[in-house]
N, C-alpha and C. Protein backbone atom coordinates (compact mmCIF):
# COMPACT_ATOMS: atom_id res chain seq x y z
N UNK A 1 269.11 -1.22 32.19
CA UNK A 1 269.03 -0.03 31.35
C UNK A 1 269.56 -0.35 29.95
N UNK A 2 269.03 0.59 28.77
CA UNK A 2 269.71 0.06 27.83
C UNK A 2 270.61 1.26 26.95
N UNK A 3 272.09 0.80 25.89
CA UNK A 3 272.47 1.30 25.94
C UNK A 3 272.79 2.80 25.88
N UNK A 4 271.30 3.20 25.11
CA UNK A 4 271.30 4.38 25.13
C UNK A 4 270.81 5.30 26.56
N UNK A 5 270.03 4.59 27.43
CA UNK A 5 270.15 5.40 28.58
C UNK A 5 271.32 5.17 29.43
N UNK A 6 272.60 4.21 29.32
CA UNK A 6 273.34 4.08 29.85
C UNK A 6 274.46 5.50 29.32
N UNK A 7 274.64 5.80 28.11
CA UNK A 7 275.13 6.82 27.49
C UNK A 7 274.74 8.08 27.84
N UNK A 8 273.08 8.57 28.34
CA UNK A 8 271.85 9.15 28.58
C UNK A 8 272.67 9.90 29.97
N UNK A 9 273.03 8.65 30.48
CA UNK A 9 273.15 8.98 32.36
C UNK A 9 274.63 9.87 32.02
N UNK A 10 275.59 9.10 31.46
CA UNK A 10 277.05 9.80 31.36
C UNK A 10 276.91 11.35 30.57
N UNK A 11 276.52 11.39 29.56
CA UNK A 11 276.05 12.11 29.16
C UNK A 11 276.19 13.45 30.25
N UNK A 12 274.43 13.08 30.72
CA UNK A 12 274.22 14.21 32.12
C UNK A 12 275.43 14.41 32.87
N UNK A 13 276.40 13.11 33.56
CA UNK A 13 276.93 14.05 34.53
C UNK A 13 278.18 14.72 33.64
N UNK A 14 278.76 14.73 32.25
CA UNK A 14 279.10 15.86 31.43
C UNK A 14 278.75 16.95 31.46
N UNK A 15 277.35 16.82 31.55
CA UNK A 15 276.81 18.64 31.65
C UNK A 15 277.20 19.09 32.74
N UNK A 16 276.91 18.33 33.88
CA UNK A 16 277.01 18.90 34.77
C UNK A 16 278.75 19.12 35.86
N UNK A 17 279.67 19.02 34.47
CA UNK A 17 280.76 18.58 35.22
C UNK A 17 281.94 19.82 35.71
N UNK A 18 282.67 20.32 36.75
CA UNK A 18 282.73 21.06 36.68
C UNK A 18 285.05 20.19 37.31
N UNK A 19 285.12 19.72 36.94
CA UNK A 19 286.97 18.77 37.06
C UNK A 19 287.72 19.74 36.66
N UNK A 20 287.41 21.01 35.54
CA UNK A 20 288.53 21.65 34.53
C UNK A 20 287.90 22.96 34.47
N UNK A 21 288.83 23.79 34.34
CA UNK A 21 288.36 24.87 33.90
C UNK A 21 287.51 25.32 32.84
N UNK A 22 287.75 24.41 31.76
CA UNK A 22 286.94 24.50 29.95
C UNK A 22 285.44 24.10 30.63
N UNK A 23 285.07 23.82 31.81
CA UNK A 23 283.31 24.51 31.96
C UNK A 23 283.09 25.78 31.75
N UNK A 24 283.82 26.38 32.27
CA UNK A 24 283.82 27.95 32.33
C UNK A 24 283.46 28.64 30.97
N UNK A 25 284.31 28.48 29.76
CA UNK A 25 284.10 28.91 28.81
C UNK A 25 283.39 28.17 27.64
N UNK A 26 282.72 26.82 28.00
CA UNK A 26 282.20 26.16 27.04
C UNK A 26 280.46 26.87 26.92
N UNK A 27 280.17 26.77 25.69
CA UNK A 27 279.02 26.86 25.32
C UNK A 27 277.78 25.97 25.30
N UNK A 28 278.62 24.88 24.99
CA UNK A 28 277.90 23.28 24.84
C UNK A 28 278.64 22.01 25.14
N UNK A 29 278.69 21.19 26.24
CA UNK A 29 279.76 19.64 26.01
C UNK A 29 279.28 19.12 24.54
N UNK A 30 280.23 18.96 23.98
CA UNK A 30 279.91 17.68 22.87
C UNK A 30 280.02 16.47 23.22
N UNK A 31 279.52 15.32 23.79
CA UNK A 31 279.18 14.00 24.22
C UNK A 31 279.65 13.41 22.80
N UNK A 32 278.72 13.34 21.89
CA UNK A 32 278.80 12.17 20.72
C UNK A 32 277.91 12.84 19.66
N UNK A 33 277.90 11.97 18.62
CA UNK A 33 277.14 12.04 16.98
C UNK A 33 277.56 10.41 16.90
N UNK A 34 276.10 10.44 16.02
CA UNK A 34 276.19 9.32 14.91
C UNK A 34 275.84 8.12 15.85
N UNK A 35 275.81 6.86 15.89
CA UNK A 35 274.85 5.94 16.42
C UNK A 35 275.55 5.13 17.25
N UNK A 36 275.05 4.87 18.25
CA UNK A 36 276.05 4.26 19.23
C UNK A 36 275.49 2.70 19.07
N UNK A 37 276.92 1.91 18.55
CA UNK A 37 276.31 0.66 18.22
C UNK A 37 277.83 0.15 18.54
N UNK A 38 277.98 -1.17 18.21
CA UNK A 38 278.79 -2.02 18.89
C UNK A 38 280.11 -2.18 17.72
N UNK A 39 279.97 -1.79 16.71
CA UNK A 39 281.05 -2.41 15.47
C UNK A 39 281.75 -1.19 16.01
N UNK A 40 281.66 0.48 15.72
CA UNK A 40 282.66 1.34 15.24
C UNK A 40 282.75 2.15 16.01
N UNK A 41 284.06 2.95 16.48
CA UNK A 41 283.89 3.84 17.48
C UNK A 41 284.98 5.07 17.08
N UNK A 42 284.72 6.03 16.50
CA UNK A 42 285.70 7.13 15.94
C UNK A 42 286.14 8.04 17.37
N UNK A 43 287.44 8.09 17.83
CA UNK A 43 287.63 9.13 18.67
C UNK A 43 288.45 10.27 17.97
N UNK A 44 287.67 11.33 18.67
CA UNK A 44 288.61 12.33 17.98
C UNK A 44 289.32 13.12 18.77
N UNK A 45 289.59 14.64 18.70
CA UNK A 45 290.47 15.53 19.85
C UNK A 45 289.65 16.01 20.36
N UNK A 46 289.13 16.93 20.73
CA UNK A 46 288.60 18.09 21.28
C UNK A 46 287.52 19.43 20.13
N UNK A 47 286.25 19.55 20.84
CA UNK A 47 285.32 20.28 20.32
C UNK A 47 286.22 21.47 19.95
N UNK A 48 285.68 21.79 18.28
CA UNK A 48 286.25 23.45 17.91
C UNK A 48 285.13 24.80 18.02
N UNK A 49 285.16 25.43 17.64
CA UNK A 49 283.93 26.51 17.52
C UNK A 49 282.68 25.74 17.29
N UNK A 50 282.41 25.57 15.95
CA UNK A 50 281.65 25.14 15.51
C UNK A 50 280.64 24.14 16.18
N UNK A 51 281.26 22.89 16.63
CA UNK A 51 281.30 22.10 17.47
C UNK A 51 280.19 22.80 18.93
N UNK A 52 281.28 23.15 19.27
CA UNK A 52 281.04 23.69 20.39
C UNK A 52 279.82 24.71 21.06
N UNK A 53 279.14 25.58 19.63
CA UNK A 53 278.34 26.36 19.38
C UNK A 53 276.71 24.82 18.88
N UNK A 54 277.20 23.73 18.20
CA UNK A 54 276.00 22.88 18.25
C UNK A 54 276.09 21.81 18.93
N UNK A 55 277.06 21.76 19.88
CA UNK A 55 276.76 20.89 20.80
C UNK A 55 277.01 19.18 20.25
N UNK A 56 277.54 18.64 18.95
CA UNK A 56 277.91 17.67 18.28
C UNK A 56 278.95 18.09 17.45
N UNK A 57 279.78 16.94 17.59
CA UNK A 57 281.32 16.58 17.15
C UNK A 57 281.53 16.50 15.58
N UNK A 58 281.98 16.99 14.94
CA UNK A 58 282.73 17.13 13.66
C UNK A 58 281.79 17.82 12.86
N UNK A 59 281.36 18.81 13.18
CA UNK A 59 280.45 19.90 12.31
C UNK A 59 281.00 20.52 11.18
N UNK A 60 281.81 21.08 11.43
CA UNK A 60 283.09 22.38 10.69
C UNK A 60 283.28 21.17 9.44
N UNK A 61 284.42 22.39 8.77
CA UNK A 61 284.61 21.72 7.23
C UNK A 61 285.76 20.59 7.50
N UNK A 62 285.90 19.75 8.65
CA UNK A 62 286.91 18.98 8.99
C UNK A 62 285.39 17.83 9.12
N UNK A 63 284.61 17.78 9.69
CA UNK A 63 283.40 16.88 9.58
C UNK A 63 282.73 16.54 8.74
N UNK A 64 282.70 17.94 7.31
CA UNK A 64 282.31 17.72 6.43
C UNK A 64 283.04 16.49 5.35
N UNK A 65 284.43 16.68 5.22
CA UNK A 65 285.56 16.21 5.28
C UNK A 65 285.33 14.53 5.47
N UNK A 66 285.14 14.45 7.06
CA UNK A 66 285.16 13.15 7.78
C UNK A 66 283.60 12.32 6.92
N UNK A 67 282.92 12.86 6.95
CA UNK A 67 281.64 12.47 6.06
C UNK A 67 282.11 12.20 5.13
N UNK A 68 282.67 12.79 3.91
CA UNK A 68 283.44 12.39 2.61
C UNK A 68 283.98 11.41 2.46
N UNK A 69 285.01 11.11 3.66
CA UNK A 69 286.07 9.91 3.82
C UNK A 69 285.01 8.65 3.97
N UNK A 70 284.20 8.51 4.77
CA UNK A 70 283.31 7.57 5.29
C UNK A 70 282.48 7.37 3.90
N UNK A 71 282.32 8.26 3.28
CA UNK A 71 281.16 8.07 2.23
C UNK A 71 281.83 7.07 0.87
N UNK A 72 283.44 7.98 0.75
CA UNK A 72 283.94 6.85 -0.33
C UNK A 72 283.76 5.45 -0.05
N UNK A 73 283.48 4.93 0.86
CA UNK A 73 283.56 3.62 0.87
C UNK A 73 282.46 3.12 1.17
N UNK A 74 281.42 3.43 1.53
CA UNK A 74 279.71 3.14 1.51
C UNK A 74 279.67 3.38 3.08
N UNK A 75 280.00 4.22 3.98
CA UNK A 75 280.06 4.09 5.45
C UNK A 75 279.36 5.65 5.66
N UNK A 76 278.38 5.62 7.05
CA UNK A 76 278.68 6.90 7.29
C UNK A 76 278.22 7.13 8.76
N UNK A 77 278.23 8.12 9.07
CA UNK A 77 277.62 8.26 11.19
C UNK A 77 276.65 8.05 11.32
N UNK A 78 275.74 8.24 10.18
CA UNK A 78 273.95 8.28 10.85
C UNK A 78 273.69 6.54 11.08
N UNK A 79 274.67 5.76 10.16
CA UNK A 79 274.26 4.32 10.48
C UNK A 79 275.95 3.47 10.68
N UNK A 80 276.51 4.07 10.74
CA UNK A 80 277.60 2.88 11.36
C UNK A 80 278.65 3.38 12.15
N UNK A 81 278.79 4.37 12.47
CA UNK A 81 279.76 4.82 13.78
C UNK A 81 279.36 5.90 14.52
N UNK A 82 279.95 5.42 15.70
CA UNK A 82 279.70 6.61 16.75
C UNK A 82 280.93 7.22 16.86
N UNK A 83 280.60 8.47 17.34
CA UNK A 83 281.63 9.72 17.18
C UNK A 83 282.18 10.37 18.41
N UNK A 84 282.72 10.24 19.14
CA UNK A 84 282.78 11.03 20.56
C UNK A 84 284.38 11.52 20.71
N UNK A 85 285.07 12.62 21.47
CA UNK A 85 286.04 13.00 21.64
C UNK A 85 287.01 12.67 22.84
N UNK A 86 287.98 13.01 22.73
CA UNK A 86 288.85 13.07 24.05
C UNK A 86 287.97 13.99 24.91
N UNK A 87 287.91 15.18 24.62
CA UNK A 87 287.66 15.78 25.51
C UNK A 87 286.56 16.78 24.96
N UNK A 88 285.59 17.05 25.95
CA UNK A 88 284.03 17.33 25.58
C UNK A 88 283.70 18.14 25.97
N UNK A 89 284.54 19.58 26.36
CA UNK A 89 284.86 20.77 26.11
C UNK A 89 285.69 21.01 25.60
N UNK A 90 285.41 22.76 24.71
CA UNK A 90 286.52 23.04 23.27
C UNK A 90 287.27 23.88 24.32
N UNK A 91 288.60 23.83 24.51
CA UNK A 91 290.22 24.42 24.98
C UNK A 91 289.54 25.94 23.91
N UNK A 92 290.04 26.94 24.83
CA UNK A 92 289.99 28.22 24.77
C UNK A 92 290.78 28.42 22.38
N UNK A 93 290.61 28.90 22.30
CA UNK A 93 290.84 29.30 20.53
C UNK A 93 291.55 27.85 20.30
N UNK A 94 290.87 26.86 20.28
CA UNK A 94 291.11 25.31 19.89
C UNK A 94 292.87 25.00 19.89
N UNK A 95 292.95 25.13 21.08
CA UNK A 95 294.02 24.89 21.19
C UNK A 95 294.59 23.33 21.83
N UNK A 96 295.73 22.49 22.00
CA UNK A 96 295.91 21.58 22.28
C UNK A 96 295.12 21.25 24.01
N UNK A 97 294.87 20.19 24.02
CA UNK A 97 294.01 19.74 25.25
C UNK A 97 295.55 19.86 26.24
N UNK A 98 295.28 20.30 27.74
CA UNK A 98 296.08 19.88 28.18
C UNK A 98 296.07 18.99 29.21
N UNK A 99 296.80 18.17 29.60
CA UNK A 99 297.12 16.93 30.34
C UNK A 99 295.96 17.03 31.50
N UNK A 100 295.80 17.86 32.17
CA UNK A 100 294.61 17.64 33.18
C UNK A 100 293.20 17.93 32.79
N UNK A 101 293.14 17.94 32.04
CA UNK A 101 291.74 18.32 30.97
C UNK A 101 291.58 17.22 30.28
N UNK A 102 292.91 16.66 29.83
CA UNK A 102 292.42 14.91 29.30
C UNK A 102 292.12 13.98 29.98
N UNK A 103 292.98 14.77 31.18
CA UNK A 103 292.60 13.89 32.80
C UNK A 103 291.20 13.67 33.02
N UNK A 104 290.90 14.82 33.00
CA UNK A 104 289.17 15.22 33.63
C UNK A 104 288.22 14.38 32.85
N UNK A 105 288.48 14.00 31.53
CA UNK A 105 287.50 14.09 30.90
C UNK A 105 287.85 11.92 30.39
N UNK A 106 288.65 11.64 31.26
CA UNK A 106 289.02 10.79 30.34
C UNK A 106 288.21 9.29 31.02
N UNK A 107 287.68 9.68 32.38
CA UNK A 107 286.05 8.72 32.94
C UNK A 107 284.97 8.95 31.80
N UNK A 108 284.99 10.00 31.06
CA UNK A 108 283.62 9.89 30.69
C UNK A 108 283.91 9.00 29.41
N UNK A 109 285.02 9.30 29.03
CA UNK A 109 285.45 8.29 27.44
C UNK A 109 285.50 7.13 27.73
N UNK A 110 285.96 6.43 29.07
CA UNK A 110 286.05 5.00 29.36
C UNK A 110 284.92 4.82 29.43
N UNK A 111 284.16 5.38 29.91
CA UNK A 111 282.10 5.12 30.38
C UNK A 111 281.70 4.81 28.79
N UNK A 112 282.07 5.72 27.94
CA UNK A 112 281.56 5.47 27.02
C UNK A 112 282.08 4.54 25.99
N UNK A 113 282.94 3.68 25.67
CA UNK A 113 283.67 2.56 25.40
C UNK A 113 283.33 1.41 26.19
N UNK A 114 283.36 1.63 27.94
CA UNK A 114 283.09 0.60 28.46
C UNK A 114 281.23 -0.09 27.88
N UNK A 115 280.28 0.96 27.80
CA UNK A 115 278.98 0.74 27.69
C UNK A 115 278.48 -0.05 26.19
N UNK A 116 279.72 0.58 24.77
CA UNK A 116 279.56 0.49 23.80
C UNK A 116 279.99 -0.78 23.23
N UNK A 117 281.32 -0.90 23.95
CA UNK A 117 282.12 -2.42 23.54
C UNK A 117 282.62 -2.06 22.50
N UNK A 118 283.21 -1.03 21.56
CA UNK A 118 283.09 -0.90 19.92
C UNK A 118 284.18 -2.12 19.18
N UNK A 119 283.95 -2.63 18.88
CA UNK A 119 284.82 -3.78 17.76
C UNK A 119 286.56 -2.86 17.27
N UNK A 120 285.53 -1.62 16.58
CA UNK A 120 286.68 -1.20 15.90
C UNK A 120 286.75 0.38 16.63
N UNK A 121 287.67 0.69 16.90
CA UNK A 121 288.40 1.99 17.44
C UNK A 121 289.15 3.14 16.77
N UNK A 122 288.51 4.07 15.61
CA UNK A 122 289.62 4.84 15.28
C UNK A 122 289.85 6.06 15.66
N UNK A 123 291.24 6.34 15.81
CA UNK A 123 292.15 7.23 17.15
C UNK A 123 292.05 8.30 15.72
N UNK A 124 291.37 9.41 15.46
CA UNK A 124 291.45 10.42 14.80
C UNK A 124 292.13 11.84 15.60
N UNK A 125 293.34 11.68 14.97
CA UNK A 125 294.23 12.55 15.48
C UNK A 125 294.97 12.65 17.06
N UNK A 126 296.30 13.10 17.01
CA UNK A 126 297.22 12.94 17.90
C UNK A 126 297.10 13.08 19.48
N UNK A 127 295.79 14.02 20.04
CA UNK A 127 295.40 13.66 21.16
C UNK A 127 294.71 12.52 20.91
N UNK A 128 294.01 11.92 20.13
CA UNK A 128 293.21 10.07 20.60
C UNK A 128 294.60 9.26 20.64
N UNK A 129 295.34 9.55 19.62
CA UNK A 129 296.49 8.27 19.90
C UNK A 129 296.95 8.21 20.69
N UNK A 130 297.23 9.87 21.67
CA UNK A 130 298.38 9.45 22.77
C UNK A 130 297.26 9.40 24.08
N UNK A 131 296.43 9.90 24.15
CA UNK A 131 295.48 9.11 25.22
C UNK A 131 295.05 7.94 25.03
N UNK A 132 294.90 7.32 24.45
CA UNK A 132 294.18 6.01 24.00
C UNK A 132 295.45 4.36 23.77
N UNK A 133 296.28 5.67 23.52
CA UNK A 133 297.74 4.35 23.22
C UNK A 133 299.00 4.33 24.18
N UNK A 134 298.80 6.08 24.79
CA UNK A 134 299.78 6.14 25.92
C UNK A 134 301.12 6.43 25.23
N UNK A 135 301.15 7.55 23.97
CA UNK A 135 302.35 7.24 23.55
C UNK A 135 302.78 8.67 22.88
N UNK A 136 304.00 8.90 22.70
CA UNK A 136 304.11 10.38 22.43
C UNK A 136 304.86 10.38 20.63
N UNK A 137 304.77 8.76 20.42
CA UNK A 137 304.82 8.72 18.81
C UNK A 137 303.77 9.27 18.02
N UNK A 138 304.52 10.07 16.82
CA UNK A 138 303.50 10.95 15.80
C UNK A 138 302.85 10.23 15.23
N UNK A 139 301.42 10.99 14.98
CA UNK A 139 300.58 9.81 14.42
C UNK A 139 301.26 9.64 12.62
N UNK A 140 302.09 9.86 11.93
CA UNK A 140 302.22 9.47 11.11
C UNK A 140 303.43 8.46 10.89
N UNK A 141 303.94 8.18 12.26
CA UNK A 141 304.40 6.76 12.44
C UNK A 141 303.86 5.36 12.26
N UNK A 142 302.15 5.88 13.19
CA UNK A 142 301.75 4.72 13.54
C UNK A 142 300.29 4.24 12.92
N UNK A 143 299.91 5.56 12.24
CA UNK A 143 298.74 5.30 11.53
C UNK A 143 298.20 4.44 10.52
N UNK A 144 297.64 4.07 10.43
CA UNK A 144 297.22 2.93 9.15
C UNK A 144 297.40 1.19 9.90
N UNK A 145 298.23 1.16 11.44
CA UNK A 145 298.49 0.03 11.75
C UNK A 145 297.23 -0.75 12.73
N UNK A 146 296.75 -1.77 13.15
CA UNK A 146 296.34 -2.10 14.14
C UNK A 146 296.77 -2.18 15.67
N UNK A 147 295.96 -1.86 16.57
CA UNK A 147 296.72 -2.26 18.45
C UNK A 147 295.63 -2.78 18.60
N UNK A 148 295.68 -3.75 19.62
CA UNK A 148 294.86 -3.90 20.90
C UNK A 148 293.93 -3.07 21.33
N UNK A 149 293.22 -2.98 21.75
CA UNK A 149 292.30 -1.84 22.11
C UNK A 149 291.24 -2.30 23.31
N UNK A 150 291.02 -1.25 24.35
CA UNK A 150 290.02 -2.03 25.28
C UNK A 150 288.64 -3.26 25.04
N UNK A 151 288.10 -4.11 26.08
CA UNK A 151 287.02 -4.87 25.74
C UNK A 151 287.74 -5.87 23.98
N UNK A 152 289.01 -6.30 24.08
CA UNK A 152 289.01 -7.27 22.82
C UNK A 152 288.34 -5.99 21.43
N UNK A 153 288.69 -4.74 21.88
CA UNK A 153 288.41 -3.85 20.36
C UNK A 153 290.32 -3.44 19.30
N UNK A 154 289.82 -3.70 18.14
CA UNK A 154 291.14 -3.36 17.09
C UNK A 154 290.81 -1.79 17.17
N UNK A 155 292.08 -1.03 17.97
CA UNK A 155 292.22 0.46 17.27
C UNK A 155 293.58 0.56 16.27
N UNK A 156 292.76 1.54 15.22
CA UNK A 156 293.62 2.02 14.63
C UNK A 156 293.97 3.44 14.48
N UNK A 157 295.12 4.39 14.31
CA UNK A 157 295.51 5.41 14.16
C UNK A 157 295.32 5.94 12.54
N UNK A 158 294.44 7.53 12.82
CA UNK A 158 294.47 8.10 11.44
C UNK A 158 294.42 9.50 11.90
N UNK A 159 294.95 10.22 10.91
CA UNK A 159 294.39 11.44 10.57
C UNK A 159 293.58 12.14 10.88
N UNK A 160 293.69 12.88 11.28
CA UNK A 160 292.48 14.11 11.70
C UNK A 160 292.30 14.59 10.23
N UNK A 161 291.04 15.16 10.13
CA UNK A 161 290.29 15.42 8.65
C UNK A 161 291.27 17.06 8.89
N UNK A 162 291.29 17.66 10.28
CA UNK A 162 291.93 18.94 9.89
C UNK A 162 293.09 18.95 9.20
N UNK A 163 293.90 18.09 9.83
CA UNK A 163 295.19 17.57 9.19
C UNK A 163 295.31 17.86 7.58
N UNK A 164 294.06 17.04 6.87
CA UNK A 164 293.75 16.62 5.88
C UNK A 164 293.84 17.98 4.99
N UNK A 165 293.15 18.94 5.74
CA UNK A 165 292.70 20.24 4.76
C UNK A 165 293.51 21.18 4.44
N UNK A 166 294.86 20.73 5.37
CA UNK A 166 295.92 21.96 5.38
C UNK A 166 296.68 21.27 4.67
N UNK A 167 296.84 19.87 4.45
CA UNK A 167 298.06 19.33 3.37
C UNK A 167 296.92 18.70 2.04
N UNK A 168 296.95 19.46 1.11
CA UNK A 168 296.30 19.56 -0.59
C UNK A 168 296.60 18.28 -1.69
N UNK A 169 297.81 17.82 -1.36
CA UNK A 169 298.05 16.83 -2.19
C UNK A 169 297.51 15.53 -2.01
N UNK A 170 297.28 15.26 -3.42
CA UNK A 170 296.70 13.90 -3.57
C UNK A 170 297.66 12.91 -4.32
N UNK A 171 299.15 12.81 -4.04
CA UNK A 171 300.29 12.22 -4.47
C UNK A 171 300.53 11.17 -3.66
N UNK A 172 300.96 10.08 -4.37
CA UNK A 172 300.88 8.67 -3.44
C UNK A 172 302.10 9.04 -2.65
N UNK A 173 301.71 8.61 -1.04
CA UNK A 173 303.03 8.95 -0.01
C UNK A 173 302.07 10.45 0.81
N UNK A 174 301.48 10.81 0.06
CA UNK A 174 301.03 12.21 0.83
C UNK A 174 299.80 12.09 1.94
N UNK A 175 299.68 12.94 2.94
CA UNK A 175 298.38 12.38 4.01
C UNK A 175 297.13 11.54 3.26
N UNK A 176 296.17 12.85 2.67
CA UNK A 176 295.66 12.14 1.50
C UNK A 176 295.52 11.01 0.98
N UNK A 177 296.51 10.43 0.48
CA UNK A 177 296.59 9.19 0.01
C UNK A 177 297.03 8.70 1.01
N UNK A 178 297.68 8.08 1.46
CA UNK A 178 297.74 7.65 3.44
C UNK A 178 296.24 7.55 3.69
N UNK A 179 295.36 8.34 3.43
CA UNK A 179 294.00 8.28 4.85
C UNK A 179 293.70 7.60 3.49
N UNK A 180 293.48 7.42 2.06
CA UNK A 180 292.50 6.45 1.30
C UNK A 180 292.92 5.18 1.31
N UNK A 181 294.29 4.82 1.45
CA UNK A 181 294.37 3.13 1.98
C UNK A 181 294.02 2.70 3.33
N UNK A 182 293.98 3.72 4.39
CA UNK A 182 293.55 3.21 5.86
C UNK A 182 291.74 3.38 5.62
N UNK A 183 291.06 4.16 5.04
CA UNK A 183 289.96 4.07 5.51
C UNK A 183 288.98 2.43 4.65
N UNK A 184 289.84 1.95 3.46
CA UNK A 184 289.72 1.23 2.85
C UNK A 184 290.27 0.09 3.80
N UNK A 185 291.31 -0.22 4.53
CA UNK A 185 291.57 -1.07 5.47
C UNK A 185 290.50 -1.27 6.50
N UNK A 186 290.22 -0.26 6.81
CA UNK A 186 289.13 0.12 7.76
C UNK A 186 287.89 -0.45 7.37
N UNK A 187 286.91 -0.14 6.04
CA UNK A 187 286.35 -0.76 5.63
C UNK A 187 285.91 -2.08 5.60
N UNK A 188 287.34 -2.90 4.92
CA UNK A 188 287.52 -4.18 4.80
C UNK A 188 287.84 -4.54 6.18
N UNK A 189 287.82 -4.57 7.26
CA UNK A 189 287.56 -4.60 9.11
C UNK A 189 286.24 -4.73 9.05
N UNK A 190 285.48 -3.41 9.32
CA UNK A 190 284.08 -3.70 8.86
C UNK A 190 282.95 -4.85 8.39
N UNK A 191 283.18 -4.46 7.12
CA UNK A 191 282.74 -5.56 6.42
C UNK A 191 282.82 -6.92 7.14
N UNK A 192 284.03 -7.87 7.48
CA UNK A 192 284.15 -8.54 8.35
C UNK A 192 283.46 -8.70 9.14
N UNK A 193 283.62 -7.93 9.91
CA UNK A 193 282.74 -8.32 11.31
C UNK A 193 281.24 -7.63 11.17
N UNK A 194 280.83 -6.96 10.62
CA UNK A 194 279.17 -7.62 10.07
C UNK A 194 279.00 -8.53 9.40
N UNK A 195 279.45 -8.76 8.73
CA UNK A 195 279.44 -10.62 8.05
C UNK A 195 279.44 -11.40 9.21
N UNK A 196 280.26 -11.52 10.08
CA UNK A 196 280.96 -12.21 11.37
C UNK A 196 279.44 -12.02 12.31
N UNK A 197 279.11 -10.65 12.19
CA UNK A 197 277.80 -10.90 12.89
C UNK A 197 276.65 -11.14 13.01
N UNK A 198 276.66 -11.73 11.50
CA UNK A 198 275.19 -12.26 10.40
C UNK A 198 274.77 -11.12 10.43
């Protein structure tokens, strides 16, 4: 099979999944956006309204946002990362995922990492870091750094774009400026390893 019907199959049994209560009130699973390819793999938290109402991940003015960030540097979803969440039902008025709901949902994220292989891993916001890293450090400890990451992949910790919209400043030291030297790190990762991959 290839990778996209391997994604195709997981996918389905998402729809059809019933581990957590957030079937009950979901409208749509959000699975993924943006292209499932082998260099980049953005995880984020959990579907919001918006989201949730089209059935793909980072819609709202936090996606719009995430598009922006990707764009300063010549990057964007339709051709170099795939997009998928912790968890692929939106928690009742977007509220924090809780522990058995990250539980539930956290076969379908390995399925989809395991199938993808992604090179590069970024943990967008504090549910990806602490599912993904196992750790209850704030992401503004650890963000901007490299780990290990499954399949020989570099994750790194950033910012959620929501994060982004509620703190205004663009003062060096501030989120803001924080997410324009990591996504530029990020970049220069990139770059690399498409070079690396002719």
């Amino acid at each position: 099979m290839s990778i996209e019907e391997d994604l195709e199959e997981v996918r389905q049994m998402c729809e059809y999944c019933d581990k957590c209560s957030l079937c009950k009130s979901r409208t749509n699973i959000v699975f993924s956006g943006g292209v499932p390819n082998h260099n980049m793999m953005l995880i984020g938290e959990a579907p919001g309204y918006y989201e949730d109402q089209k059935g793909e991940p980072f819609v709202g003015k936090a996606g719009q946002l995430l598009d922006k960030i990707f764009a300063s540097v010549g990057l964007s979803r339709q051709k170099d990362v795939y997009i998928c969440n912790t968890l692929k039902c939106r928690p009742p008025d977007n509220r924090d995922p809780l522990p058995e709901e990250k539980e539930a949902c956290r076969a379908y994220l390995d399925a989809q990492i395991e199938i993808l292989k992604p090179k590069i891993i970024l943990l967008c916001g504090k549910v990806a870091l602490s599912s993904m890293l196992n750790t209850s450090t704030g992401i503004t400890r650890v963000r901007g750094q490299w780990f290990d990451g499954p399949f020989g992949s570099k994750m790194m910790p950033i910012f959620h774009p929501s994060y982004l919209l509620r703190n205004d400043s663009h003062e060096k030291g501030s989120p803001k400026w924080l997410m324009w030297q990591d996504i530029r790190e990020i970049k220069k990762a990139y770059d690399a390893l498409v070079c690396s991959n002719g």
